[in-house]
Protein backbone atom coordinates (compact mmCIF):
# COMPACT_ATOMS: atom_id res chain seq x y z
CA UNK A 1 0.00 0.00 0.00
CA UNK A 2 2.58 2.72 1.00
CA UNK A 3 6.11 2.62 -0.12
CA UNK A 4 8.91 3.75 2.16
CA UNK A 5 11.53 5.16 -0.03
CA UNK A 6 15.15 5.39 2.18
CA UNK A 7 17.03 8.50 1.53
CA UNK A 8 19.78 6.99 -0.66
CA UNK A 9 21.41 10.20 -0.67
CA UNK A 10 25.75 9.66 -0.03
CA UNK A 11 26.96 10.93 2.90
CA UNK A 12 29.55 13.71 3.08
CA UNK A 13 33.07 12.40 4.09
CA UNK A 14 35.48 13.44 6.83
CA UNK A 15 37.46 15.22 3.88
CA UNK A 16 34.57 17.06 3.51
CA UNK A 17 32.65 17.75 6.85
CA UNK A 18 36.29 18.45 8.51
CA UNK A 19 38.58 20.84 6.35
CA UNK A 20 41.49 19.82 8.84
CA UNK A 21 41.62 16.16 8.47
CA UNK A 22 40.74 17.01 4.41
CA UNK A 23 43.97 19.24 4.30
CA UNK A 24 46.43 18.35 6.90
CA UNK A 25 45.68 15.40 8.98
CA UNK A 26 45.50 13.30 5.98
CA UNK A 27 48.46 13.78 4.82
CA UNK A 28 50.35 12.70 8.12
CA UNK A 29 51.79 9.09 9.19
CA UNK A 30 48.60 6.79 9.60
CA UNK A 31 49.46 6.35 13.24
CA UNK A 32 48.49 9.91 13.58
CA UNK A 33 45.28 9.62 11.66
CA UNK A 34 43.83 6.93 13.51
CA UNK A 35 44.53 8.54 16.44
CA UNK A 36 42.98 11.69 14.94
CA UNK A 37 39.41 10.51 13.70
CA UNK A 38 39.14 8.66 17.29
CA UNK A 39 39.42 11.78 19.00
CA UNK A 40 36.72 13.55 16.84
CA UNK A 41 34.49 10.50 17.26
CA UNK A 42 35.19 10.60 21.29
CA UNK A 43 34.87 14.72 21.27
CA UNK A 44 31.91 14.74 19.06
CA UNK A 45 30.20 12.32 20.83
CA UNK A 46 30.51 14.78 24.40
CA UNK A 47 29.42 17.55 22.34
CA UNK A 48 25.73 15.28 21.45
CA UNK A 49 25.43 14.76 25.03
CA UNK A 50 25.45 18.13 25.96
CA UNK A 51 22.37 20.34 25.03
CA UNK A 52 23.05 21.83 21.60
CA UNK A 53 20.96 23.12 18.80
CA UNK A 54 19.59 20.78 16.32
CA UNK A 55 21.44 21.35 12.83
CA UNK A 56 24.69 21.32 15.52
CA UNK A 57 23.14 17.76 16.74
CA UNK A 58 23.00 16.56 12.78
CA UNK A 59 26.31 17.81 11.76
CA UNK A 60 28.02 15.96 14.57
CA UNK A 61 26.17 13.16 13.83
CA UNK A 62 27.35 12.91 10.85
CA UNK A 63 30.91 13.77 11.50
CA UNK A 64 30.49 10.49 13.76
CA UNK A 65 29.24 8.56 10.87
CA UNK A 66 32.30 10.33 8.35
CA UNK A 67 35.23 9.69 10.55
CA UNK A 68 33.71 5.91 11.73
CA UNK A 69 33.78 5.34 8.18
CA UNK A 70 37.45 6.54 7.72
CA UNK A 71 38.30 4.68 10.85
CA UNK A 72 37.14 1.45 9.24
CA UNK A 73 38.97 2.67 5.96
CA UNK A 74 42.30 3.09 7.77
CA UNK A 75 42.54 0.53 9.83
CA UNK A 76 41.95 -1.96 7.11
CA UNK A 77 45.03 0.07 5.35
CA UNK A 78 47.23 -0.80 8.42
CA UNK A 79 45.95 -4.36 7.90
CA UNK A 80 47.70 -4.66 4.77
């Protein structure tokens, strides 16, 4: 009867959403940029929990999802 269409819409990545990582951090040692996106996961994750405006709320939710992503992406690098 009703079709649910998901938003298939791609996400921005950390390159994008975080001009630092896109411009400097990525271009370090990958030690350094693990380290990096687990920071922003841990800080961005404090910064949901306190009281913050909605769009804030949506962009660090999705900085979560970005940097999770590149987290994955590196670590499987380091793998290799």
């Amino acid at each position: 009867m009703f079709k649910f269409f998901k938003n298939s819409s791609p996400k921005p990545s950390l390159h994008q959403l975080d001009h630092l990582y896109g411009q400097t951090i990525c271009k370090c040692p990958l030690k350094e940029q693990i380290s990096y996106c687990q920071r922003l996961i841990e800080s961005s994750r404090y910064h949901l929990e306190q009281s913050c405006p909605k769009k804030d709320s949506d962009y660090f939710k999705n900085l979560i999802e970005a940097a999770d992503k590149e987290l994955q992406r590196l670590n499987s690098q380091r793998k290799s």
